[in-house]
C-alpha atoms as a PDB file:
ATOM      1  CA  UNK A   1      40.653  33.241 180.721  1.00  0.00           C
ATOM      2  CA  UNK A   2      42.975  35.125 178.182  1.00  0.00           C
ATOM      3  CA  UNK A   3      44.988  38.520 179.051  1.00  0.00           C
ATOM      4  CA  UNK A   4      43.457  41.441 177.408  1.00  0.00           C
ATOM      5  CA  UNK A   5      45.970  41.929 174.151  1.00  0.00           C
ATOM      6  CA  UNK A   6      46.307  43.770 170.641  1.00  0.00           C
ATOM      7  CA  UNK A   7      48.307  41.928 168.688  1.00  0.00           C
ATOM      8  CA  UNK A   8      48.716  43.840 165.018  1.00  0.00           C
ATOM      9  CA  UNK A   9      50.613  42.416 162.078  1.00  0.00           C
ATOM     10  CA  UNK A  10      51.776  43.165 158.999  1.00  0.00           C
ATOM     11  CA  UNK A  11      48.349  45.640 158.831  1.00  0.00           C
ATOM     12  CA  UNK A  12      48.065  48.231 155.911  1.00  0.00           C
ATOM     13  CA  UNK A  13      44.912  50.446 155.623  1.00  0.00           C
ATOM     14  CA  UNK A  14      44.384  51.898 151.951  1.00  0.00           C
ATOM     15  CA  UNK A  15      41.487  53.799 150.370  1.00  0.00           C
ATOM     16  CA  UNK A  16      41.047  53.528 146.718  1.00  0.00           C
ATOM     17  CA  UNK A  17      39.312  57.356 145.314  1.00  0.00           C
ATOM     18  CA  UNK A  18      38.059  57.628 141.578  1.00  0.00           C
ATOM     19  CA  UNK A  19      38.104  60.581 139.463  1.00  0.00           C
ATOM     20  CA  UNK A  20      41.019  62.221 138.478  1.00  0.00           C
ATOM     21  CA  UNK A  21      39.016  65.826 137.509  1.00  0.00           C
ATOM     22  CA  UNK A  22      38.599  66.144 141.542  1.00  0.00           C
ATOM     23  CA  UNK A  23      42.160  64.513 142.693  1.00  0.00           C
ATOM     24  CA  UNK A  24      43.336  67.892 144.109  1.00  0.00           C
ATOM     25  CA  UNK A  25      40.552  68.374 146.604  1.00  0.00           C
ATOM     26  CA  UNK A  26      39.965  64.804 147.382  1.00  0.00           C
ATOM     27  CA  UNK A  27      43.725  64.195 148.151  1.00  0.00           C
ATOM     28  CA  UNK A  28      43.861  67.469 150.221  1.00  0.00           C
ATOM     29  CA  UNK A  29      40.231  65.840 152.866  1.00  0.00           C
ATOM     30  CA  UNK A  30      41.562  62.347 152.761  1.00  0.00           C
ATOM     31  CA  UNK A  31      45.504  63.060 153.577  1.00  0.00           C
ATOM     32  CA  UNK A  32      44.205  65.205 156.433  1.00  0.00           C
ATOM     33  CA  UNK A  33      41.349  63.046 157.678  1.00  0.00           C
ATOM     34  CA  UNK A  34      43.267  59.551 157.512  1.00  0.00           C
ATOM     35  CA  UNK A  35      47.048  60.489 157.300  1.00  0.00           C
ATOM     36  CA  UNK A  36      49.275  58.340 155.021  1.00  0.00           C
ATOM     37  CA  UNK A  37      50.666  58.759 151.831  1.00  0.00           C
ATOM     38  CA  UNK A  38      49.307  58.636 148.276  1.00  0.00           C
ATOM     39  CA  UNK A  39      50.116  56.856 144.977  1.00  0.00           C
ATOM     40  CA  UNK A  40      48.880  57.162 141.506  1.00  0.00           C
ATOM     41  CA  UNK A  41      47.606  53.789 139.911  1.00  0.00           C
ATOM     42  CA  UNK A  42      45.993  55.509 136.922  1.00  0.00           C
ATOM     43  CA  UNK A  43      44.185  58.569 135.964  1.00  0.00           C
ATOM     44  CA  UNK A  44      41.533  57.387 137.223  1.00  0.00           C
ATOM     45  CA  UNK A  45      42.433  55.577 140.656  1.00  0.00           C
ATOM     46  CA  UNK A  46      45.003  57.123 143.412  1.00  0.00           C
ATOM     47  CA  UNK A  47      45.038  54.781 146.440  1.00  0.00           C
ATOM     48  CA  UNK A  48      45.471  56.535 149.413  1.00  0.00           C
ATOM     49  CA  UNK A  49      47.961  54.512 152.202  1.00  0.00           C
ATOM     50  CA  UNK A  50      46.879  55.394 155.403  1.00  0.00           C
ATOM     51  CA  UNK A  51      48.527  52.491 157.267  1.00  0.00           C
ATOM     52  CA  UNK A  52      51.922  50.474 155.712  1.00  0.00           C
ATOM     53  CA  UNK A  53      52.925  47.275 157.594  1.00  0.00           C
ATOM     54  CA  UNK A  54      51.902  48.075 161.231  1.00  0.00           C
ATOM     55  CA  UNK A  55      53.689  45.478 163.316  1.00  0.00           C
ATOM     56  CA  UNK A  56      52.612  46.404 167.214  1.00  0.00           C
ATOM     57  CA  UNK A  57      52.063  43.992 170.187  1.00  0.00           C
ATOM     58  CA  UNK A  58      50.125  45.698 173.078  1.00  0.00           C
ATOM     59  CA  UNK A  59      49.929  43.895 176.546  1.00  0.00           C
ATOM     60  CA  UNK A  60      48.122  43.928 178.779  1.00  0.00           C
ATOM     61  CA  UNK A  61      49.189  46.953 181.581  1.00  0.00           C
ATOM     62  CA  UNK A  62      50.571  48.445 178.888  1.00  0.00           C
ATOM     63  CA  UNK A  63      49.625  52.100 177.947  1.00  0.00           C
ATOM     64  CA  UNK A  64      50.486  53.272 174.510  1.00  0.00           C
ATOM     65  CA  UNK A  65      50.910  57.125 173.396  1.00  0.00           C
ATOM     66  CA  UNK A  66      51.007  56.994 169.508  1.00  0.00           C
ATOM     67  CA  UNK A  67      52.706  60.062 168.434  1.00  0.00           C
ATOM     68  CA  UNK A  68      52.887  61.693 164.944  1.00  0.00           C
ATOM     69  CA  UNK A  69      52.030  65.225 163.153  1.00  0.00           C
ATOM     70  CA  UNK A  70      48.827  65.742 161.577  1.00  0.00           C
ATOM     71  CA  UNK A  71      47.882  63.017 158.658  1.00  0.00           C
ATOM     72  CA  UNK A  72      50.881  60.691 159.834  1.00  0.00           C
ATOM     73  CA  UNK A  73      48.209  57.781 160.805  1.00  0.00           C
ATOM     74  CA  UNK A  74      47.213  58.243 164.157  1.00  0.00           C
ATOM     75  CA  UNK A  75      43.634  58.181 164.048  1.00  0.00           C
ATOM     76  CA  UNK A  76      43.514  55.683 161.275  1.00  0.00           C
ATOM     77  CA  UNK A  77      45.743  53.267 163.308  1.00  0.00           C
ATOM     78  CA  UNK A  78      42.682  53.969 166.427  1.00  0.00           C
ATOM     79  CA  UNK A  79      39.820  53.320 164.418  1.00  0.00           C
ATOM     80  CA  UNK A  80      41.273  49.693 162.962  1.00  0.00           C
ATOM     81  CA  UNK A  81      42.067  49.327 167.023  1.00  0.00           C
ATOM     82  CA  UNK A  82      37.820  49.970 167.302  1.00  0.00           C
ATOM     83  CA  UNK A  83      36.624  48.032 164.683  1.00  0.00           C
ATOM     84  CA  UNK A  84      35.700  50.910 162.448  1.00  0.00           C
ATOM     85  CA  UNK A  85      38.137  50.341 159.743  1.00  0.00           C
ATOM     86  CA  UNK A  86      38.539  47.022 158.316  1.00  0.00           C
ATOM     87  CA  UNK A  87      42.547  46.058 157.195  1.00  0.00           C
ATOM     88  CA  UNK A  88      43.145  45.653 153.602  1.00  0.00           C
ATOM     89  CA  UNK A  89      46.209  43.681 154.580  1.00  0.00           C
ATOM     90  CA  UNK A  90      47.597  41.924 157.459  1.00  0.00           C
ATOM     91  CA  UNK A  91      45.625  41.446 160.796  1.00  0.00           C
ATOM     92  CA  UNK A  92      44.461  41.928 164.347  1.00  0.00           C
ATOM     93  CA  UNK A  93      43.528  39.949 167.229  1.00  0.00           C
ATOM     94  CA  UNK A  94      42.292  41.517 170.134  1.00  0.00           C
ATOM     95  CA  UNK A  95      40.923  40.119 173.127  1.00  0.00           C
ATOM     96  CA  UNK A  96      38.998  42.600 175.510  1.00  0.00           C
ATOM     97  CA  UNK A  97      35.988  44.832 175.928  1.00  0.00           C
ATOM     98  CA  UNK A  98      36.788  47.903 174.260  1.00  0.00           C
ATOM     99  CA  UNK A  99      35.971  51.730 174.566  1.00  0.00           C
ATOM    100  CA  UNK A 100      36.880  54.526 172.365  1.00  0.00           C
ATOM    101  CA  UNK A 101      36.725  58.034 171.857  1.00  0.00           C
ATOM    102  CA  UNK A 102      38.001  58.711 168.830  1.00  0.00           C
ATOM    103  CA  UNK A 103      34.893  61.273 167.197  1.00  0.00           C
ATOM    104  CA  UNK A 104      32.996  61.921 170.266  1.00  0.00           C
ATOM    105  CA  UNK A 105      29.688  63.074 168.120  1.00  0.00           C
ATOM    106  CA  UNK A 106      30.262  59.653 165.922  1.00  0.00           C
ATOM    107  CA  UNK A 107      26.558  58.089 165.847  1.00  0.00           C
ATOM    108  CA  UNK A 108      24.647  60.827 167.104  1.00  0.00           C
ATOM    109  CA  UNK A 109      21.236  61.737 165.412  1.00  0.00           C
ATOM    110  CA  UNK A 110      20.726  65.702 165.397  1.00  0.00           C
ATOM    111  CA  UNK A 111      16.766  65.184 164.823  1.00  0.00           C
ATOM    112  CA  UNK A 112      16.921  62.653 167.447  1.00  0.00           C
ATOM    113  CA  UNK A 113      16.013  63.497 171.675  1.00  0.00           C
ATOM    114  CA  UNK A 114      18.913  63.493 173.696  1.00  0.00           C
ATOM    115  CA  UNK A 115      16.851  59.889 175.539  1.00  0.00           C
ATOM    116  CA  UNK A 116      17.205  58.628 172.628  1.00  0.00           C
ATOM    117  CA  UNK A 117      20.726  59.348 171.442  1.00  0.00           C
ATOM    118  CA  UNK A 118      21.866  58.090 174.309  1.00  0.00           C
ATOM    119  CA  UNK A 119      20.159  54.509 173.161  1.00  0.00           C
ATOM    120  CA  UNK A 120      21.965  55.207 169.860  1.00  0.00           C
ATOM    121  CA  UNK A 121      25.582  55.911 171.318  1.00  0.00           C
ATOM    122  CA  UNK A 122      25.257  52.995 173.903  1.00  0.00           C
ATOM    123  CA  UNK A 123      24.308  50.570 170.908  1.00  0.00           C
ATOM    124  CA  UNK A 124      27.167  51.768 168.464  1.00  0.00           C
ATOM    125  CA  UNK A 125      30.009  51.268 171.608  1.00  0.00           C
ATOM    126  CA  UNK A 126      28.050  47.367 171.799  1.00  0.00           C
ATOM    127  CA  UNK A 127      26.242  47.499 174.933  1.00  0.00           C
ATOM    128  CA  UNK A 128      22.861  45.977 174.772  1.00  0.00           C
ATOM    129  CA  UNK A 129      19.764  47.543 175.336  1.00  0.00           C
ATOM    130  CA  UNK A 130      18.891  46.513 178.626  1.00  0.00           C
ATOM    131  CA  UNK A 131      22.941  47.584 179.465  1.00  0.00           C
ATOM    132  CA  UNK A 132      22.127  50.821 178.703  1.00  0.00           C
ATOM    133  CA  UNK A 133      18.335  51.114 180.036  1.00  0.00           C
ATOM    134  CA  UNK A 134      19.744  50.070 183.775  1.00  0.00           C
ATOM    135  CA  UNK A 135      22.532  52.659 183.651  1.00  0.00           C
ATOM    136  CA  UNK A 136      20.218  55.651 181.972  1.00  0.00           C
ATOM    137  CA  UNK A 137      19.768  57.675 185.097  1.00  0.00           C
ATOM    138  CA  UNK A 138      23.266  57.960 185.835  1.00  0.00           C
ATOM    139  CA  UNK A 139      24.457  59.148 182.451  1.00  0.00           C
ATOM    140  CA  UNK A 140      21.588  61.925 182.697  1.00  0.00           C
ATOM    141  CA  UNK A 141      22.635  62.707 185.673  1.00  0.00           C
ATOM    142  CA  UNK A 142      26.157  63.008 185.034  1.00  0.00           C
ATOM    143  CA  UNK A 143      25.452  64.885 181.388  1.00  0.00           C
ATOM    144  CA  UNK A 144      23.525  67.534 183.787  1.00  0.00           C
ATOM    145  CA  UNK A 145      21.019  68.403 181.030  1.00  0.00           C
ATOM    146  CA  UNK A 146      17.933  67.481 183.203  1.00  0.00           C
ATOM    147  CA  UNK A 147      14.757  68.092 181.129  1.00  0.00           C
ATOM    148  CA  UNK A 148      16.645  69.021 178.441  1.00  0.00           C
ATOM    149  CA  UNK A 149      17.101  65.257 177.683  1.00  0.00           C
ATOM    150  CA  UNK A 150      13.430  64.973 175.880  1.00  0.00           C
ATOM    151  CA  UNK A 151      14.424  67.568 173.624  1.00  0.00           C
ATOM    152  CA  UNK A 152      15.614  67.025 170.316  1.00  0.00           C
ATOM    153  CA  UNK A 153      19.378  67.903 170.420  1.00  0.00           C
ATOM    154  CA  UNK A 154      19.399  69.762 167.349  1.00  0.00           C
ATOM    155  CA  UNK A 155      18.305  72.639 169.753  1.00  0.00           C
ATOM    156  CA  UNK A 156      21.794  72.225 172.104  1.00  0.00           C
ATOM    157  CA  UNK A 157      24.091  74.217 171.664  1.00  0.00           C
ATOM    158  CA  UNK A 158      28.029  72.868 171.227  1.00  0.00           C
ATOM    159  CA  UNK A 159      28.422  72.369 174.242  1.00  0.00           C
ATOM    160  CA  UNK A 160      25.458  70.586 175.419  1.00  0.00           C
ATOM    161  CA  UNK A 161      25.934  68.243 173.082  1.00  0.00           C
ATOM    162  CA  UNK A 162      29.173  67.175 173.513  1.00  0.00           C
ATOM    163  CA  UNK A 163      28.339  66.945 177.741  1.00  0.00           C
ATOM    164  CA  UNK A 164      25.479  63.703 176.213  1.00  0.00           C
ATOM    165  CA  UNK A 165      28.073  62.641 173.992  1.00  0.00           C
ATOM    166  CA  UNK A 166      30.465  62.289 176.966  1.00  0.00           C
ATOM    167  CA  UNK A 167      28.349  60.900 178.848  1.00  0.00           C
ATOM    168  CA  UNK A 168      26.992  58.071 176.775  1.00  0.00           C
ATOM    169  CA  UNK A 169      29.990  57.203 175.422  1.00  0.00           C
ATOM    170  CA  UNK A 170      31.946  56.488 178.827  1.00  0.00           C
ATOM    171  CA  UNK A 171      29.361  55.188 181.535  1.00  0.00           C
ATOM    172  CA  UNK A 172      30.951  51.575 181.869  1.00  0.00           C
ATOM    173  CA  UNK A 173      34.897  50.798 181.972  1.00  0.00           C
ATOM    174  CA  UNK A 174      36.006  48.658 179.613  1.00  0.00           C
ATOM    175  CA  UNK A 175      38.826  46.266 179.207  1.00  0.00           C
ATOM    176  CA  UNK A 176      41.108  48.251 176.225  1.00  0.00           C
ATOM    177  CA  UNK A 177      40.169  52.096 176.225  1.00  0.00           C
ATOM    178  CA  UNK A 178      40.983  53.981 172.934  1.00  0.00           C
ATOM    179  CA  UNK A 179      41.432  57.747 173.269  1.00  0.00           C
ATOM    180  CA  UNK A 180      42.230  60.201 170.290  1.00  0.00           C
ATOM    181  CA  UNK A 181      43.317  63.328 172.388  1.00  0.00           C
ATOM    182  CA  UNK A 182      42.498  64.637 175.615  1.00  0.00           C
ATOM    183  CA  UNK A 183      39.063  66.015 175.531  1.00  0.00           C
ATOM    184  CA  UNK A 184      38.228  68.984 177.254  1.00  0.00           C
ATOM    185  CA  UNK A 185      34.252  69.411 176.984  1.00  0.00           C
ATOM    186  CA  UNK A 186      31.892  71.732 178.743  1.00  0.00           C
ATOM    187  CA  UNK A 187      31.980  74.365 181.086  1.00  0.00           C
ATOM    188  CA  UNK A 188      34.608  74.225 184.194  1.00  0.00           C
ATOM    189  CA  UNK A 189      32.532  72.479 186.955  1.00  0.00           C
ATOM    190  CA  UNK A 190      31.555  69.442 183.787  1.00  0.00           C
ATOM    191  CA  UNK A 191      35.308  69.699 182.513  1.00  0.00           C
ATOM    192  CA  UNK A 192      36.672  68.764 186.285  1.00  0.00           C
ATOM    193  CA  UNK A 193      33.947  65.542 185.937  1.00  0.00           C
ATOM    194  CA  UNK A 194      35.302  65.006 182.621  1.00  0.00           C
ATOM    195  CA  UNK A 195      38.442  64.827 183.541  1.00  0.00           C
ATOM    196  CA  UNK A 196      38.200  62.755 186.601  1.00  0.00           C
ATOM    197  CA  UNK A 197      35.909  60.235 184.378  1.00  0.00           C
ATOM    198  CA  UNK A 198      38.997  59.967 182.213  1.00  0.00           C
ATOM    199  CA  UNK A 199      41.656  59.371 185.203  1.00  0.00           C
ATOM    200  CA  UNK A 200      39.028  56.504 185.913  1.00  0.00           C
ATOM    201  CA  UNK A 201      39.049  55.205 182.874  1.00  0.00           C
ATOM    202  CA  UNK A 202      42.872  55.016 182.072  1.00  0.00           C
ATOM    203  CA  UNK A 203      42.966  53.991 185.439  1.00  0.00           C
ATOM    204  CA  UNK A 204      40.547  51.059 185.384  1.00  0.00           C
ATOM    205  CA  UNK A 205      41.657  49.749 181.939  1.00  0.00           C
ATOM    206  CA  UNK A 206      44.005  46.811 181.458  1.00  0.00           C
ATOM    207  CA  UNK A 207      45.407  48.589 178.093  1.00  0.00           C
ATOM    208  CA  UNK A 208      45.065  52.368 177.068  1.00  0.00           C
ATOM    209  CA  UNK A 209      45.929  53.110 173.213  1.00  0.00           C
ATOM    210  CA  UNK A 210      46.398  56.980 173.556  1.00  0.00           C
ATOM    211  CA  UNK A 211      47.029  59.459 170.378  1.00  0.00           C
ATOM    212  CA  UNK A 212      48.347  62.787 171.321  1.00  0.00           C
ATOM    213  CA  UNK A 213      50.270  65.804 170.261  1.00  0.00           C
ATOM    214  CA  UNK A 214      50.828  66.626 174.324  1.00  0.00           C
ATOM    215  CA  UNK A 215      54.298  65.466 175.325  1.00  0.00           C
ATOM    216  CA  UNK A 216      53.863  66.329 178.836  1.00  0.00           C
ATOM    217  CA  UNK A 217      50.500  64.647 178.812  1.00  0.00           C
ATOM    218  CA  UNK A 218      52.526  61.291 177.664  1.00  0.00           C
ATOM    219  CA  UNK A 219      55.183  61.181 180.087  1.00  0.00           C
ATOM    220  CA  UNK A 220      52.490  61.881 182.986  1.00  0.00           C
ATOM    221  CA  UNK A 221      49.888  58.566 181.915  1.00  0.00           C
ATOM    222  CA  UNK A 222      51.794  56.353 178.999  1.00  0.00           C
ATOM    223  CA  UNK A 223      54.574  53.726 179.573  1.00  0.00           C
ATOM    224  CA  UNK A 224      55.053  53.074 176.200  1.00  0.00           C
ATOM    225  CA  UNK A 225      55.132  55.034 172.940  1.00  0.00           C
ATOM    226  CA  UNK A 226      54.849  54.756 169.104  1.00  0.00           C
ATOM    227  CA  UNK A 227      55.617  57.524 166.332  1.00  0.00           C
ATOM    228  CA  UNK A 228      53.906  57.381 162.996  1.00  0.00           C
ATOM    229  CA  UNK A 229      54.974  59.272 159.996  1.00  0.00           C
ATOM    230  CA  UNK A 230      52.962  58.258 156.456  1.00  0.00           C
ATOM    231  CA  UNK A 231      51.451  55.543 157.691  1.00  0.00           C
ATOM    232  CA  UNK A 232      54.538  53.729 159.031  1.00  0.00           C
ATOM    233  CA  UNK A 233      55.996  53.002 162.416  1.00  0.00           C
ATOM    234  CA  UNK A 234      58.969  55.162 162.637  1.00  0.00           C
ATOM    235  CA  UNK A 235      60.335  54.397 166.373  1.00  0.00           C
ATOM    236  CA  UNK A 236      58.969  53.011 169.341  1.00  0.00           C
ATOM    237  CA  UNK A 237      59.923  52.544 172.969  1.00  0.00           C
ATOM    238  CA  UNK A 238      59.309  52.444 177.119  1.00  0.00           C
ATOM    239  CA  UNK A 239      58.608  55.736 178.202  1.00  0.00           C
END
């Protein structure tokens, strides 16, 4: 059986936006959602580089902080690590079950019941149906909503929602476990659960890919480290 791995190489990420009459704005969302840099190509085309020649071998044990200010390619170099971004250049091989909170409310359906958003989270992370169905009580129970589960979450409020996105999202340890930030969600007695469910998690995985501002945060659960800035690997290290 193989070792759980990342193995990234020569990977760029770019996103190509149209229409130079709304360039301003459109440059302003993407740099800030996706990080990188951007280049002109006409007056009709900017391509935006959110990733430029990634080279990164992950092991397994290893656990990876990726550091970097806002829009230096964090989160874009997380969700090519979970399969949500597709490279325009280069590749990666992976081997490993993977988890990954990267947009906690990603895949959630606001006319939907909390039931069946649960079905909907536990399909989008690749569990099958019958996965999910066997561990249903337990997420419930650990999301404490009760009978609140049959109703349609688009009467939660914030934080309701984000205790069933929680929830469904990390029932089952995983091989690789992808985390954009330290999430702090719900009340105090739910935020202690949450962040014991984490511990377990980071704990349980063979490889952690962790992107954080927190320095202290690092130090205490990473043995490894990366620092983006536009899109490119700056420096890396043991921690």
């Amino acid at each position: 059986m193989k070792d759980t791995y990342i193995d990234i190489k020569s990977l760029s990420l770019e996103f190509e936006l149209y229409d130079s009459s709304k360039q301003s704005l459109k440059k302003k969302i993407i740099h800030k959602a996706v990080g990188g840099f951007i280049e002109h190509k006409d007056s009709k085309k900017t391509i935006v580089k959110a990733l430029n020649n990634i080279d990164l071998k992950i092991n397994s044990g290893d656990r990876v902080g990726i550091l970097g200010h806002n829009g230096s390619g964090k989160s874009s170099l997380l969700q090519v690590i979970a399969g949500i971004y597709e490279p325009t250049s280069g590749k990666i091989d992976q081997h490993g079950t993977l988890t990954a909170l990267i947009d906690i409310n990603q895949g959630l359906d606001f006319e939907a019941t909390g039931y069946e958003n649960i079905l909907l989270k536990g399909i989008l992370h690749g569990y099958s149906l019958k996965e999910i169905k066997k561990n249903l009580n337990s997420i419930i129970e650990f999301s404490g909503l009760g009978d609140f589960i049959n109703m349609p979450i688009k009467n939660y409020s914030t934080g309701m929602v984000l205790r069933l996105a929680f929830a469904s999202s990390t029932f089952k340890n995983q091989n690789i476990f992808v985390l954009d930030e330290w999430l702090s969600v719900g009340d105090d007695d739910f935020l202690k659960k949450c962040e014991l469910r984490l511990t377990e998690l980071i704990k349980d995985s063979d490889i952690l890919v962790f992107a954080t501002h927190d320095t202290n945060l690092l130090n205490r659960i990473c043995n490894k480290y990366v620092r983006l800035e536009s899109g490119t690997i700056v420096e890396q290290g043991k921690i």
